[in-house]
Protein backbone atom coordinates (compact mmCIF):
# COMPACT_ATOMS: atom_id res chain seq x y z
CA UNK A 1 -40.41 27.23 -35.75
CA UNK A 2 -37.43 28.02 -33.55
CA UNK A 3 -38.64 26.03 -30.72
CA UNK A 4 -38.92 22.73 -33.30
CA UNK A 5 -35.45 23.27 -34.53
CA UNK A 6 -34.44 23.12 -30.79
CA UNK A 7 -35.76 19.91 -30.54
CA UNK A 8 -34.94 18.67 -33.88
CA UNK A 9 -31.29 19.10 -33.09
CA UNK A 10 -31.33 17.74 -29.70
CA UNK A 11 -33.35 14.57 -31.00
CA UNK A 12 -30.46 13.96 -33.11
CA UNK A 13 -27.73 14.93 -30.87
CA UNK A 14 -29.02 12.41 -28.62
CA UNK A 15 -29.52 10.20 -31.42
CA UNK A 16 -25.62 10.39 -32.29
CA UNK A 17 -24.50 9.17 -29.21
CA UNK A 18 -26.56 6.60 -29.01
CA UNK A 19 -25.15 5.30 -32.40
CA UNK A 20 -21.85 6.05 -30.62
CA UNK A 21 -22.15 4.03 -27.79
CA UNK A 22 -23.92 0.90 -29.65
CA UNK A 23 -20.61 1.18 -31.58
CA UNK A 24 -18.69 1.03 -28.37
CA UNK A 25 -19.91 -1.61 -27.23
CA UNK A 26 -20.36 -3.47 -30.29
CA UNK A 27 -16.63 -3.42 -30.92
CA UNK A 28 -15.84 -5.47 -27.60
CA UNK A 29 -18.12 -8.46 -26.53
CA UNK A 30 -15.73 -8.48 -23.34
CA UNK A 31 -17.69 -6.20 -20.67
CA UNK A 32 -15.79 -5.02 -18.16
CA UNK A 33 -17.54 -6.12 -14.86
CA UNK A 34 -16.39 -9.89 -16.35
CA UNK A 35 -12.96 -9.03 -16.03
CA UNK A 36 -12.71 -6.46 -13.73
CA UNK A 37 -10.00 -7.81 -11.21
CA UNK A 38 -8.36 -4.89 -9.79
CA UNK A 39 -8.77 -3.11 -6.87
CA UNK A 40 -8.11 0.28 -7.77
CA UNK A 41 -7.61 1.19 -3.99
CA UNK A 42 -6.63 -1.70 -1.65
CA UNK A 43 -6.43 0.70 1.76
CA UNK A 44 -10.29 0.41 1.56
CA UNK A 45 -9.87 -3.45 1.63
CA UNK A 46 -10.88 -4.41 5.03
CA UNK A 47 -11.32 -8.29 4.59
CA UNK A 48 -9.88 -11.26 2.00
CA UNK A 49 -11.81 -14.84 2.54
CA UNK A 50 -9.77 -17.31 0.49
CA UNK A 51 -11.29 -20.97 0.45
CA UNK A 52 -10.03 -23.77 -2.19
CA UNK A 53 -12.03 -26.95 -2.77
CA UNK A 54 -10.36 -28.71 -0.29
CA UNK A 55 -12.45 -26.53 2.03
CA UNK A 56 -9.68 -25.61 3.26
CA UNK A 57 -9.96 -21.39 3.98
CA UNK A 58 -8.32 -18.28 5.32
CA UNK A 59 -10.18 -15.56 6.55
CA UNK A 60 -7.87 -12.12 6.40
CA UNK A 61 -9.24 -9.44 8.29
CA UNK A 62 -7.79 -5.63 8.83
CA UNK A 63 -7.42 -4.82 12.47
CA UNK A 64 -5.58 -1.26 11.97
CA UNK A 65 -4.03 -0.21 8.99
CA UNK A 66 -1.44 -1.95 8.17
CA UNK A 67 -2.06 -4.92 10.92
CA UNK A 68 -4.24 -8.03 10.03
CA UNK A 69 -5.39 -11.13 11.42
CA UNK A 70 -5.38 -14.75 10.66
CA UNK A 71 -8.89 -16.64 10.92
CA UNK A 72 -9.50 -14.04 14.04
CA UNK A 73 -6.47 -16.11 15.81
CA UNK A 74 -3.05 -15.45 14.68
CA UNK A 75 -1.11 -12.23 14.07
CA UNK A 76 -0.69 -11.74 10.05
CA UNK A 77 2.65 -11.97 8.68
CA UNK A 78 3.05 -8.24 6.70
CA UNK A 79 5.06 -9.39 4.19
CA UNK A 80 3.15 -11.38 2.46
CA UNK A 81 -0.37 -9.61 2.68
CA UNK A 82 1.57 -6.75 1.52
CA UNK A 83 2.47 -8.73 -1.80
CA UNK A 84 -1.11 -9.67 -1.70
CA UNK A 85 -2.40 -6.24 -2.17
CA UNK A 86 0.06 -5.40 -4.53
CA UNK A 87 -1.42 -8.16 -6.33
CA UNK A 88 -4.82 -7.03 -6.18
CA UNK A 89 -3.98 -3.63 -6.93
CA UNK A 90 -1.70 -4.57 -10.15
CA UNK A 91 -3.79 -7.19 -12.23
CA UNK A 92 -4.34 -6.67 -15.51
CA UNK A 93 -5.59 -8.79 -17.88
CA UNK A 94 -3.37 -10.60 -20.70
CA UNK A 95 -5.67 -11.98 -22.69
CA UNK A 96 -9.14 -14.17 -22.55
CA UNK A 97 -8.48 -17.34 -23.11
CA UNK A 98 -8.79 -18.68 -26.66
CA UNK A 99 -11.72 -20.66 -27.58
CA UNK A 100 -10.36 -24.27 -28.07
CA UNK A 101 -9.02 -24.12 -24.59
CA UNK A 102 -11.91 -22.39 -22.96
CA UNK A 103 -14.09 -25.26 -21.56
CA UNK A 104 -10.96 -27.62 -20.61
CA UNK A 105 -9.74 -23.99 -18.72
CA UNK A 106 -13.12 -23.43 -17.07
CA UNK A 107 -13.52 -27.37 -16.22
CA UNK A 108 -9.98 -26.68 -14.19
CA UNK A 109 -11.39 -23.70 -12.53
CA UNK A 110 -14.38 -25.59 -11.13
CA UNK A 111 -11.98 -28.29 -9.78
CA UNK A 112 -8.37 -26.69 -9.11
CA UNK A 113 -9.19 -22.87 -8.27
CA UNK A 114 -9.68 -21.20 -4.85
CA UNK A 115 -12.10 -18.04 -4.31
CA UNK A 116 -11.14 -14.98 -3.32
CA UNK A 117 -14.10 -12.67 -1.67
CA UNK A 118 -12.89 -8.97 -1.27
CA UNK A 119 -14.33 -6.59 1.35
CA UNK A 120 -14.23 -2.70 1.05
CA UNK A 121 -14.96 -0.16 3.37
CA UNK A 122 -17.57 2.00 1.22
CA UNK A 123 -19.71 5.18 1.53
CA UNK A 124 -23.95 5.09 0.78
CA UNK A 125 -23.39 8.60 -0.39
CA UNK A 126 -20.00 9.33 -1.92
CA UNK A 127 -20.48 12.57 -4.21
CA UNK A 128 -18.29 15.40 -5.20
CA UNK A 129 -15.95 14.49 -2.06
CA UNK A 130 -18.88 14.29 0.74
CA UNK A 131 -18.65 10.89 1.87
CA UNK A 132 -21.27 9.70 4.03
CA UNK A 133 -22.61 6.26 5.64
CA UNK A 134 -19.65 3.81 5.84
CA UNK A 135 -20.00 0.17 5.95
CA UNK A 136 -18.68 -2.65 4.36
CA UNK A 137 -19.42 -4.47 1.41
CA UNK A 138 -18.34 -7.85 -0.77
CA UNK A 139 -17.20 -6.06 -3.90
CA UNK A 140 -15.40 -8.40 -5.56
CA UNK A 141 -15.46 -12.26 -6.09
CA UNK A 142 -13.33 -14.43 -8.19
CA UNK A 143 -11.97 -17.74 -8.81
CA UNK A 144 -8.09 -18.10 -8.91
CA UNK A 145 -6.93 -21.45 -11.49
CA UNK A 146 -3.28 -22.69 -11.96
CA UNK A 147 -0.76 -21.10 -14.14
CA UNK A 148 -0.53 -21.28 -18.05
CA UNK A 149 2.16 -22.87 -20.27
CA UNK A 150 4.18 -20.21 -20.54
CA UNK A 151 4.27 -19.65 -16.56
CA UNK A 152 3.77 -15.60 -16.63
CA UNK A 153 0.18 -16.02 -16.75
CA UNK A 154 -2.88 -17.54 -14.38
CA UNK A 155 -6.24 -18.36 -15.40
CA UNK A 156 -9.50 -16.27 -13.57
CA UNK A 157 -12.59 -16.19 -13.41
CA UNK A 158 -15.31 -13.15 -11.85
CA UNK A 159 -18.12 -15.10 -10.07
CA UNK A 160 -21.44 -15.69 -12.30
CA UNK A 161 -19.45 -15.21 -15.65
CA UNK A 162 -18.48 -17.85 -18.15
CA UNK A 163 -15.65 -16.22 -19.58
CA UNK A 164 -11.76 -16.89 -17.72
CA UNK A 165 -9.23 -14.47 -18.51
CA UNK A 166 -5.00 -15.46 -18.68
CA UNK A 167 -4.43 -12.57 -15.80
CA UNK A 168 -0.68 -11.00 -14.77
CA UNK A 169 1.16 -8.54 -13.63
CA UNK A 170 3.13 -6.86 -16.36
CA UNK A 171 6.85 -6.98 -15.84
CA UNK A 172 6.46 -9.97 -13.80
CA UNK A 173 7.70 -13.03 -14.61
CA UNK A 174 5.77 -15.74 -13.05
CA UNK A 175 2.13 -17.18 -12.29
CA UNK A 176 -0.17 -15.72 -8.91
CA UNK A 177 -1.68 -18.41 -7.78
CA UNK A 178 0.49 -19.68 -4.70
CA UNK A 179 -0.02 -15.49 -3.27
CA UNK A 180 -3.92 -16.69 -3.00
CA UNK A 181 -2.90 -19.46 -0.36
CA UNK A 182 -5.81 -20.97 1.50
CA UNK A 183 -3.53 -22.24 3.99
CA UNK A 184 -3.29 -20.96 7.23
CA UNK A 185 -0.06 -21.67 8.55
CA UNK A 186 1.20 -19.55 5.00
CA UNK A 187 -0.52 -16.36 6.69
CA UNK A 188 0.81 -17.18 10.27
CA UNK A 189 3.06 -14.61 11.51
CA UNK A 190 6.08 -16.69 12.26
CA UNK A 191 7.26 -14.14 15.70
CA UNK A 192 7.33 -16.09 19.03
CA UNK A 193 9.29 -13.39 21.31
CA UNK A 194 8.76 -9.79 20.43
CA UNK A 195 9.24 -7.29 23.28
CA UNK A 196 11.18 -4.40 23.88
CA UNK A 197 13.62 -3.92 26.59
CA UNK A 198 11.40 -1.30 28.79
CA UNK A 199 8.39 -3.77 28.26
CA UNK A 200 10.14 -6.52 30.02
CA UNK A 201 9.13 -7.51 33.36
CA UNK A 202 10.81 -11.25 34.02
CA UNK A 203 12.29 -14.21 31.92
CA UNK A 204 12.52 -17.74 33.68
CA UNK A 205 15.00 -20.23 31.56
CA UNK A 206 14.87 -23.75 33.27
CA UNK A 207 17.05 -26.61 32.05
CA UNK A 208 15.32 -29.30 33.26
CA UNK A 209 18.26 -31.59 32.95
CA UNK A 210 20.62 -29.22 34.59
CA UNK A 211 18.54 -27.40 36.73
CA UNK A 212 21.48 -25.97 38.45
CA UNK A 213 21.80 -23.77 35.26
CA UNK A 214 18.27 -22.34 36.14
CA UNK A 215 17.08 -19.05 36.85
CA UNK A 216 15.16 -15.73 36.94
CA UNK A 217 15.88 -12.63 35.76
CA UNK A 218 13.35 -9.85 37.31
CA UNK A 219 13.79 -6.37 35.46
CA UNK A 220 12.79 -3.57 38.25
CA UNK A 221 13.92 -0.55 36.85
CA UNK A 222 16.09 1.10 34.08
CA UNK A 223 19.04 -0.79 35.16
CA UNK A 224 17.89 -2.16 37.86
CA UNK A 225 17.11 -6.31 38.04
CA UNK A 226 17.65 -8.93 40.41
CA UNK A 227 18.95 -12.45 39.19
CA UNK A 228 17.81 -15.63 41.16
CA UNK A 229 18.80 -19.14 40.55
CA UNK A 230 16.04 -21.35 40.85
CA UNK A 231 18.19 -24.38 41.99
CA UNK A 232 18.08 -22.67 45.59
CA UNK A 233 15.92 -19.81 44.93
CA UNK A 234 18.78 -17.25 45.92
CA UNK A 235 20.24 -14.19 44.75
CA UNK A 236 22.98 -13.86 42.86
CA UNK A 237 25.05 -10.42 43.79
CA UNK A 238 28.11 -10.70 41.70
CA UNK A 239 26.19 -10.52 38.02
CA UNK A 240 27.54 -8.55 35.07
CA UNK A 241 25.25 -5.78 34.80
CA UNK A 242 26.01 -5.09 30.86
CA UNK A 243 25.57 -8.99 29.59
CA UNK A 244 22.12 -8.81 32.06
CA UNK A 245 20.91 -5.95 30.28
CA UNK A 246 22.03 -7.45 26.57
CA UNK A 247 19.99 -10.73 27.34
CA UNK A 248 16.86 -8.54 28.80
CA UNK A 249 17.12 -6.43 25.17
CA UNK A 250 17.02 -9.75 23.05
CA UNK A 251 13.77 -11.02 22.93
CA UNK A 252 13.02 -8.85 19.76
CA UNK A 253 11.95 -10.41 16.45
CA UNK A 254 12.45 -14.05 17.31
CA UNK A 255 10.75 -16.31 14.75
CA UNK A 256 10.47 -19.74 14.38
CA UNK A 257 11.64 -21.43 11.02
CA UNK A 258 8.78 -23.38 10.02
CA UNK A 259 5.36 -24.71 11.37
CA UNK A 260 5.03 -28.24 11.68
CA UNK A 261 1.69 -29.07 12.88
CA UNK A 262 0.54 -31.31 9.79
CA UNK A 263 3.43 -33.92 10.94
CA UNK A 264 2.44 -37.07 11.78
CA UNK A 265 0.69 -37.02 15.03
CA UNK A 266 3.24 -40.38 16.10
CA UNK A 267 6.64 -38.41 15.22
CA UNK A 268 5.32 -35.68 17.24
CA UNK A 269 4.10 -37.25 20.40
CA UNK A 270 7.79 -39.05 20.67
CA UNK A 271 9.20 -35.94 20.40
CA UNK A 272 7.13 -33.68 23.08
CA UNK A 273 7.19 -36.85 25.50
CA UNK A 274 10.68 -36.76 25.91
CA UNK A 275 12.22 -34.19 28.76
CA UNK A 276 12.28 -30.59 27.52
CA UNK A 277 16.31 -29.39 26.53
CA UNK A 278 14.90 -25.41 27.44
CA UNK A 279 11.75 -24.20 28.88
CA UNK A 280 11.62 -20.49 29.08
CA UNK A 281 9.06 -18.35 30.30
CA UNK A 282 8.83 -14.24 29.49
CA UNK A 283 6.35 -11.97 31.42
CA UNK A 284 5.84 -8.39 29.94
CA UNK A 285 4.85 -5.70 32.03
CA UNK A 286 1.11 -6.07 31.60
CA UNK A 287 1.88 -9.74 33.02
CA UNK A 288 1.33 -11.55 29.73
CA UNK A 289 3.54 -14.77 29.32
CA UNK A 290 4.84 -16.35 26.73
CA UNK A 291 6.50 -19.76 26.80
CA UNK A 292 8.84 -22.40 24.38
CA UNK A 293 10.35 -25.76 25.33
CA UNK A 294 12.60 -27.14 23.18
CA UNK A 295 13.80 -30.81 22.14
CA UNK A 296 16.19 -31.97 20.95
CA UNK A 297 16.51 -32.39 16.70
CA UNK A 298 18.00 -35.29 15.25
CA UNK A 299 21.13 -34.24 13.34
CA UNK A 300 21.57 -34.36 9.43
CA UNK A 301 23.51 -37.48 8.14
CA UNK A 302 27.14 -36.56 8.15
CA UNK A 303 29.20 -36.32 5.30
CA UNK A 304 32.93 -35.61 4.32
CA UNK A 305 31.90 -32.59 3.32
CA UNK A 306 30.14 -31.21 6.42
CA UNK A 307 33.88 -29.29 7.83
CA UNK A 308 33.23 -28.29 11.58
CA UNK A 309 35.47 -25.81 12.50
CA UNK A 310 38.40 -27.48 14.73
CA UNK A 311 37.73 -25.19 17.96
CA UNK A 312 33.40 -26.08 18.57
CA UNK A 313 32.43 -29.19 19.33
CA UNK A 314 29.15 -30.42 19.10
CA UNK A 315 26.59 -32.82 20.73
CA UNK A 316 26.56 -35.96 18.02
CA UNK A 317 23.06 -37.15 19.72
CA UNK A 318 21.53 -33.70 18.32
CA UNK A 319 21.60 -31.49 15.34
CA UNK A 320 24.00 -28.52 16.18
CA UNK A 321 21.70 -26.43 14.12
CA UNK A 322 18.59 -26.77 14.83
CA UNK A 323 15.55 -27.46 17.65
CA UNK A 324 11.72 -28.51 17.57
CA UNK A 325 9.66 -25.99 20.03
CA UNK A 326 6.12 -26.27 21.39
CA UNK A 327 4.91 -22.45 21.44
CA UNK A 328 1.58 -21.38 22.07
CA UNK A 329 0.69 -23.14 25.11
CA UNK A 330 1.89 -26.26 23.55
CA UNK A 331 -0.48 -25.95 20.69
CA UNK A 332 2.14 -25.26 17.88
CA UNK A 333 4.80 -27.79 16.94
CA UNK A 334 7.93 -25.73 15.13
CA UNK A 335 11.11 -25.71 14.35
CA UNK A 336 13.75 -23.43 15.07
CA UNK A 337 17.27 -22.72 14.93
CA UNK A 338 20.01 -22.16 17.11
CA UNK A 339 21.55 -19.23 15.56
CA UNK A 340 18.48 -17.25 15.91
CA UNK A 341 17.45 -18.35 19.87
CA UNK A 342 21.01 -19.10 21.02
CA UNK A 343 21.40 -15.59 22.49
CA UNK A 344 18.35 -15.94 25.13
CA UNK A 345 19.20 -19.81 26.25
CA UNK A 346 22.47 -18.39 28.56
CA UNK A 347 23.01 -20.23 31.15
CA UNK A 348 23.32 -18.93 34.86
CA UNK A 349 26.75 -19.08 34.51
CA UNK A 350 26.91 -16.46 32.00
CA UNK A 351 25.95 -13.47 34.02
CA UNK A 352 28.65 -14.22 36.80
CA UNK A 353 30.95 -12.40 36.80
């Protein structure tokens, strides 16, 4: 009799919780795998494929914490994968979206949206802290859409459901969809020159039309460097040591201001055709080089407005601001400016004393 009494109550212990959970569930027809979004722990992320229906795609992949890569190519610009985490890591969902909009929403999202695949790094067994068997798996996959009326909220979808979600990040004021970017050149680190003083083994600067303004710098020691002008491959012995050392310590953080390699292929070729203003050349110690020629840049219409100081005077066949670049070996087409590279395109003249 004891024994059935046992059984009678678990039997209906079990059969309260059932009740329970039917209740649960019954009070939200949302389940959470369909709007699941977050990544509750984005240092396991190891790779982010964006691709839009343009076909156009960026592959994100984690080369050491912290560092990524761009389509296997190009050197990840940390700012803004570190706002894409963030983003991953902070979604929440507003609201799914109301009935009378829903198929014009998810009509949009089969048209307008990009998908986002997310790769972790997880463990076969991961129990009470003993993690075992690493590898990595697609763990989450959904569609990005444009931004709602009210512009604080974007439209989502998880892969295989039918039911989009207005997704955000509370306390921010504005939509997500331009951090999902399928565009490479919006990943591209934008550095060109980034090396140390102590990593610095040479810099050649040619001026191709001066090329009496032309030469080498060779770093052999602490402070030790020889400076050669290339117009007669000779010596110079009476250089200021401290402005040689300032110009060998300011190739660090260099960027160019924007990529221009969607231009129109005509605009560019007239512009790479004609003579190169700079061409320099820097070789680290492991005898890596990296190269930029400028050209020349149009300048901006001038107005009354546009007050040169009295005491500069500028070149009125050129923009006193700004330069196109070929970087890359030649590959990229930027633009830069002036203000940022003016301190490594000294002439020879500058380091006489």
């Amino acid at each position: 009799m004891k024994k059935n009494r046992i059984i009678i109550l678990f039997t209906l212990i079990l059969a309260i919780i059932a009740v329970l959970l039917i209740l649960r569930n019954s009070k939200s027809t949302l389940k959470k795998e369909l709007k699941d979004f977050a990544v509750t722990d984005t240092s396991t992320i190891t790779k982010i494929f964006l691709v839009d229906k343009g076909n156009r795609s960026v592959l994100l992949t984690k080369s050491l914490p912290g560092h990524w890569m761009v389509n296997g190519k190009f050197i990840g610009k940390p700012e803004i994968i570190k706002t894409l985490l963030e983003t991953m890591l902070k979604l929440q969902v507003r609201e799914p979206v109301p009935n009378a909009a829903r198929n014009n929403i998810l009509k949009r999202l089969s048209t307008l949206s990009t998908k986002v695949e997310i790769y972790q790094k997880v463990y076969r067994i991961n129990i009470f802290g003993l993690k075992l068997f690493p590898h990595e798996k697609l763990t989450k996959t959904y569609y990005v859409g444009d931004n709602t009326q009210d512009l604080c909220g974007t439209y989502m979808l998880i892969e295989n459901s039918s039911e989009p979600f207005i997704v955000w990040i509370p306390g921010f004021n504005g939509f997500l969809t331009m951090r999902y970017t399928p565009k490479e050149e919006d990943w591209r680190d934008a550095t060109i020159f980034n090396l140390p003083f102590s990593k610095v083994k040479s810099v050649t600067v040619k001026f191709p039309t001066t090329p009496d303004s032309s030469y080498t710098i060779n770093h052999i020691g602490e402070r030790d460097f020889s400076l050669i002008s290339l117009v007669n491959n000779k010596q110079i012995m009476d250089v200021d040591t401290l402005r040689v050392l300032e110009y060998l310590s300011s190739f660090r953080s260099l960027k160019y201001e924007a990529l221009l390699n969607d231009i129109g292929a005509d605009f560019k070729d007239s512009i790479t055709r004609m003579t190169p203003f700079h061409i320099v050349t820097l070789t680290d110690i492991n005898g890596k080089t990296t190269t930029i020629k400028t050209f020349h840049k149009k300048p901006m219409t001038e107005t009354p407005e546009m007050n040169f100081p009295l005491n500069m005077t500028y070149d009125t066949s050129s923009d006193p601001e700004r330069m196109y670049a070929l970087i890359n070996d030649d590959k990229d087409f930027v633009l830069i400016q002036f203000y940022v590279f003016d301190r490594i395109l000294r002439t020879i003249n500058f380091f006489i004393k």
